[in-house]
Structure formats: C-alpha cells, structure tokens
C-alpha atoms as a PDB file:
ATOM      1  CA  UNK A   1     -20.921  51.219  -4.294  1.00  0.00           C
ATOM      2  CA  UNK A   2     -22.088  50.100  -7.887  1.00  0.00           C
ATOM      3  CA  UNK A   3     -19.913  49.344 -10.698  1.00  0.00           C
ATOM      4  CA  UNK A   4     -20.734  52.307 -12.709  1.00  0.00           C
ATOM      5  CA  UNK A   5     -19.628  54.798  -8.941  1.00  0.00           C
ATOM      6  CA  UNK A   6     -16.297  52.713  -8.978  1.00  0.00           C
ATOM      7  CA  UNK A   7     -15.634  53.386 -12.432  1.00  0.00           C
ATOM      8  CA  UNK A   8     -16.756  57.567 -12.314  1.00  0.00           C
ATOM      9  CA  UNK A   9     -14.296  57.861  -9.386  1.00  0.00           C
ATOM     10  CA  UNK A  10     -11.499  55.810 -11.088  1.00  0.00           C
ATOM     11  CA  UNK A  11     -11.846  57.726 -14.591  1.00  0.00           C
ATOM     12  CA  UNK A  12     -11.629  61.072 -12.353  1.00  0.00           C
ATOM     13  CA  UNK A  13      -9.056  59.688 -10.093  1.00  0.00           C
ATOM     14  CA  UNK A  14      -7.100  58.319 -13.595  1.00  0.00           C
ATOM     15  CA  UNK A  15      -7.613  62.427 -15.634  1.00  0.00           C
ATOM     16  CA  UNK A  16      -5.690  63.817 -11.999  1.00  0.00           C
ATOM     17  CA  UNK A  17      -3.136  61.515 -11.313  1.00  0.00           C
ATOM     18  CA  UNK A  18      -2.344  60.046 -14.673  1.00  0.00           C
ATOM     19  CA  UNK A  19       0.055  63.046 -15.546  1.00  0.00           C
ATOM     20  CA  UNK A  20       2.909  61.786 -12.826  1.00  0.00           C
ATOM     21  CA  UNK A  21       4.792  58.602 -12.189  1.00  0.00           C
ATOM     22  CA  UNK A  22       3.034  58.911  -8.241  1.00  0.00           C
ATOM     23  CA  UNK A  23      -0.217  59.042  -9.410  1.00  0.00           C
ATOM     24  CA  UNK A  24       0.151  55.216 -11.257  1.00  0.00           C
ATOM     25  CA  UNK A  25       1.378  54.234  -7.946  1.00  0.00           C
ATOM     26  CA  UNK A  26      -1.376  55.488  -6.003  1.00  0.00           C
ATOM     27  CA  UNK A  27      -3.817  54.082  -8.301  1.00  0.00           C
ATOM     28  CA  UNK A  28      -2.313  50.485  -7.769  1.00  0.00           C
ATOM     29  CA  UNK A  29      -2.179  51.197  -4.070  1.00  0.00           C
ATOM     30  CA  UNK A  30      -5.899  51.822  -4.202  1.00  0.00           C
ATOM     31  CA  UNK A  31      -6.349  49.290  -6.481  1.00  0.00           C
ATOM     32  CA  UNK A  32      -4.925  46.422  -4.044  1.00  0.00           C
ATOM     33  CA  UNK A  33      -6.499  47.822  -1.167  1.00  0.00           C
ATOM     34  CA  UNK A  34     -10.136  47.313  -2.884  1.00  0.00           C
ATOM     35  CA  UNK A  35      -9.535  44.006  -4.326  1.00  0.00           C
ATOM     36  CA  UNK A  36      -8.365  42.814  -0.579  1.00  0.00           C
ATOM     37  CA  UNK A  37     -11.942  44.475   0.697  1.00  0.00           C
ATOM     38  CA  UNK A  38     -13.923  42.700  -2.088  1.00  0.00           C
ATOM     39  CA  UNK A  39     -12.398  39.592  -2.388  1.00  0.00           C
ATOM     40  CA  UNK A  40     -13.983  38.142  -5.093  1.00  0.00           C
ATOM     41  CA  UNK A  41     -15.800  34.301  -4.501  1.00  0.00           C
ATOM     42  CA  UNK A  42     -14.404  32.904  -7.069  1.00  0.00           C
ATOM     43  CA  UNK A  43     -10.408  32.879  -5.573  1.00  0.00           C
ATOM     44  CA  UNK A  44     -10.277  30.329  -3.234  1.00  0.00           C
ATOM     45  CA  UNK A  45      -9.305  30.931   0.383  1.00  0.00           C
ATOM     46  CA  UNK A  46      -5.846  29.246   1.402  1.00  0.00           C
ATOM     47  CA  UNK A  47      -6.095  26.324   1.079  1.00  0.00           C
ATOM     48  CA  UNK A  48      -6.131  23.772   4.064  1.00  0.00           C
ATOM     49  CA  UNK A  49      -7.487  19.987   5.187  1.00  0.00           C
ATOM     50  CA  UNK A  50     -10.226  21.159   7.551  1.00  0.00           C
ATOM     51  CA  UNK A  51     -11.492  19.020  10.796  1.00  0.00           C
ATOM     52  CA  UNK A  52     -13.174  16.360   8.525  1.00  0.00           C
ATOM     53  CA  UNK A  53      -9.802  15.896   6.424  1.00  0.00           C
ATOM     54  CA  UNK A  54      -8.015  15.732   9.808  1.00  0.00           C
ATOM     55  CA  UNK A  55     -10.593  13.173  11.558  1.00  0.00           C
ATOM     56  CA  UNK A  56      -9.796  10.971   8.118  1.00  0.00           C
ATOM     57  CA  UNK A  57      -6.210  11.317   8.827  1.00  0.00           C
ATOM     58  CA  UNK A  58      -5.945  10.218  11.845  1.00  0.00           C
ATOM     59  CA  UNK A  59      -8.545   7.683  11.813  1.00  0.00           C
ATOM     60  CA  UNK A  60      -6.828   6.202   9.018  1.00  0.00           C
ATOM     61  CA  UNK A  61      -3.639   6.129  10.912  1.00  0.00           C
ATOM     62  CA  UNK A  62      -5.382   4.470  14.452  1.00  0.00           C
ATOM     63  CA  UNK A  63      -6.755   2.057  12.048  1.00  0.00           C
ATOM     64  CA  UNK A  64      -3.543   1.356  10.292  1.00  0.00           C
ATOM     65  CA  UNK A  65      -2.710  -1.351  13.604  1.00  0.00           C
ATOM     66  CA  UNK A  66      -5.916  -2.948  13.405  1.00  0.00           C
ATOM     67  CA  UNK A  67      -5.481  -3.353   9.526  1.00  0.00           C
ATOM     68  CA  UNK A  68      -1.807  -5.043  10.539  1.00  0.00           C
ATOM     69  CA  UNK A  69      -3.801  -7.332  13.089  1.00  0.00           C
ATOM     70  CA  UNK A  70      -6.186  -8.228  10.853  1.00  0.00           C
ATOM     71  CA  UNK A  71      -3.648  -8.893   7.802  1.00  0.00           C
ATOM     72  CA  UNK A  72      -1.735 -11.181  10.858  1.00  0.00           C
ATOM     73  CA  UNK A  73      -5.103 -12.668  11.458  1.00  0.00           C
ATOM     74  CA  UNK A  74      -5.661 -13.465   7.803  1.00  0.00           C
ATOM     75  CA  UNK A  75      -2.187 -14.790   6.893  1.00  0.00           C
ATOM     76  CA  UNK A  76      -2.653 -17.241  10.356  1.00  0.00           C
ATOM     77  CA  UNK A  77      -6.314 -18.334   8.869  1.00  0.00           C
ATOM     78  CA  UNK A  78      -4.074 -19.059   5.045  1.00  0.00           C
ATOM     79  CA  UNK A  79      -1.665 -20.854   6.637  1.00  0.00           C
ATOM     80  CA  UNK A  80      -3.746 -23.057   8.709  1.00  0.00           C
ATOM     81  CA  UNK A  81      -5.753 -23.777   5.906  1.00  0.00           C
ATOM     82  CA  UNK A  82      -2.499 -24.588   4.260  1.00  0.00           C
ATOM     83  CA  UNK A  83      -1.410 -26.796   6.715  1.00  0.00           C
ATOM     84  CA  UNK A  84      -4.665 -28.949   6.866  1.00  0.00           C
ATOM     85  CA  UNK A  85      -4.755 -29.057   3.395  1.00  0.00           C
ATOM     86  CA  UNK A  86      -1.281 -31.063   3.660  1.00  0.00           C
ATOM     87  CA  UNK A  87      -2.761 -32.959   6.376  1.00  0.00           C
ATOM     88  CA  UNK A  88      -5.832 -34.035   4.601  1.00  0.00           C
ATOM     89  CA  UNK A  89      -3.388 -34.982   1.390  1.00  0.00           C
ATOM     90  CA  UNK A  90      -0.956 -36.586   3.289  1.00  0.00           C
ATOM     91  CA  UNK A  91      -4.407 -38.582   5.287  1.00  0.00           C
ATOM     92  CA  UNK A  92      -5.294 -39.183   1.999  1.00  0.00           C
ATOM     93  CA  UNK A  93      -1.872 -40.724   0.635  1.00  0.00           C
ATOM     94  CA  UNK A  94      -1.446 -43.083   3.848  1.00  0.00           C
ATOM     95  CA  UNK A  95      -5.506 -44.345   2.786  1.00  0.00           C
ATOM     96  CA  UNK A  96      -4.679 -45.166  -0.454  1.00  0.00           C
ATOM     97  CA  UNK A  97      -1.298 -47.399   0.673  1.00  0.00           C
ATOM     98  CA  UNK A  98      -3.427 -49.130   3.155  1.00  0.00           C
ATOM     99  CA  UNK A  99      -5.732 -49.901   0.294  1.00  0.00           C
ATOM    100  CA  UNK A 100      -3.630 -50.854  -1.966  1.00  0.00           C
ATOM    101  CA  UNK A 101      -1.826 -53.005   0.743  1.00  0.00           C
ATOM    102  CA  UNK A 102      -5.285 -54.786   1.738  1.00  0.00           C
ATOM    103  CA  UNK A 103      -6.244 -55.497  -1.727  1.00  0.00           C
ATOM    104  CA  UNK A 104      -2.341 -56.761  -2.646  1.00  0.00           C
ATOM    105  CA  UNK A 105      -2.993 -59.178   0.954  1.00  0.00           C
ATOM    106  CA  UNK A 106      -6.474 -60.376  -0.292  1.00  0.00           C
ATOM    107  CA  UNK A 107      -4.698 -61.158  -3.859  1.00  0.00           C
ATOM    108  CA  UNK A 108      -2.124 -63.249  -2.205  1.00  0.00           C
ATOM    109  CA  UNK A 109      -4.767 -65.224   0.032  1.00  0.00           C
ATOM    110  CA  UNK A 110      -6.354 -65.755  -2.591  1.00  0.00           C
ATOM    111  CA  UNK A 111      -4.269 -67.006  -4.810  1.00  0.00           C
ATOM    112  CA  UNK A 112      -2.841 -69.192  -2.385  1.00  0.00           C
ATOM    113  CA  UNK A 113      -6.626 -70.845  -1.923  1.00  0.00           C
ATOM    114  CA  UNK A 114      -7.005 -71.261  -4.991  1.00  0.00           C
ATOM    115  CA  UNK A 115      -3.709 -73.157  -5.794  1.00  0.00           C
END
C-alpha cells in the first residue's frame, strides 16, 4: 500500500469516525497496529550483546587467571631482578673493601721498606 492509499483511507476513516469519542480510539487502535506491522528501520530492535559480545565476555573472564599468572610471573621476574641487583651492589661493596684493604697493605709494606 503506497503512502498516498494510507492517507485516502485515513482521511475517509478520520470524516466517519471523527464525530465520536470511539472513533479517536479506533483510529489509535489502527494506528498502533500498523506501526507494529511496519516497523520502521530506523528504531532499533531491543537491544542485546549478541554471540560475539558474549564470546568477548567470557573470553575476557577465562583470560582474567592467565592475566593473574602472568602479573605473578612478572612481579617474580621484578623481584628477582631486584634481588640480584642487591647482590651485584653488595658484590660490588665487598670489591671495593678488598681494594682498598690491598692498596692500604701495599702502603704499609711499603713504607716499612722504605724506612
């Protein structure tokens, strides 16, 4: 049915009807039941996730334990790193006292040669 049918049968149906209080209900009865038929494309249906919005869900929630393994993993890898760091200082420390201790020893040799 074209727009210009739709709008002949409402103008007659609106010159009958129009007179009583029914007829304004009938017309939005008839009214509601052709805007359910023709739903227009521009409403959206209801709206919902869908299979791909669910698949995201829930592979973001199976991947939430291997994101808290990994984070685990990460924070063992800092704190290694962390602890050699204070081994390699500490290495590093103990070097330089034995240094110092050699080259204090060779001073006192030789000055005691040389007096």
């Amino acid at each position: 049915m074209s727009p210009d049918d739709v709008k002949k049968w409402v103008d007659m149906l609106a010159a009958l009807l129009a007179a009583g209080s029914g007829g304004g209900i009938i017309l939005a009865v008839i009214g509601y039941m052709r805007a359910k038929l023709e739903r227009p494309e521009h409403i959206a249906e209801k709206p919902s996730v869908g299979r791909n919005g669910l698949a995201q869900i829930a592979g973001m929630v199976m991947g939430q334990n291997d994101l808290k393994d990994l984070n685990e993993g990460l924070r063992a890898v800092a704190a290694s790193h962390d602890r050699c760091t204070l081994v390699r200082e500490a290495e590093m420390l103990a070097r330089k006292k034995e240094v110092e201790e050699t080259r204090e020893h060779e001073r006192r040799l030789l000055g005691s040669v040389v007096a």
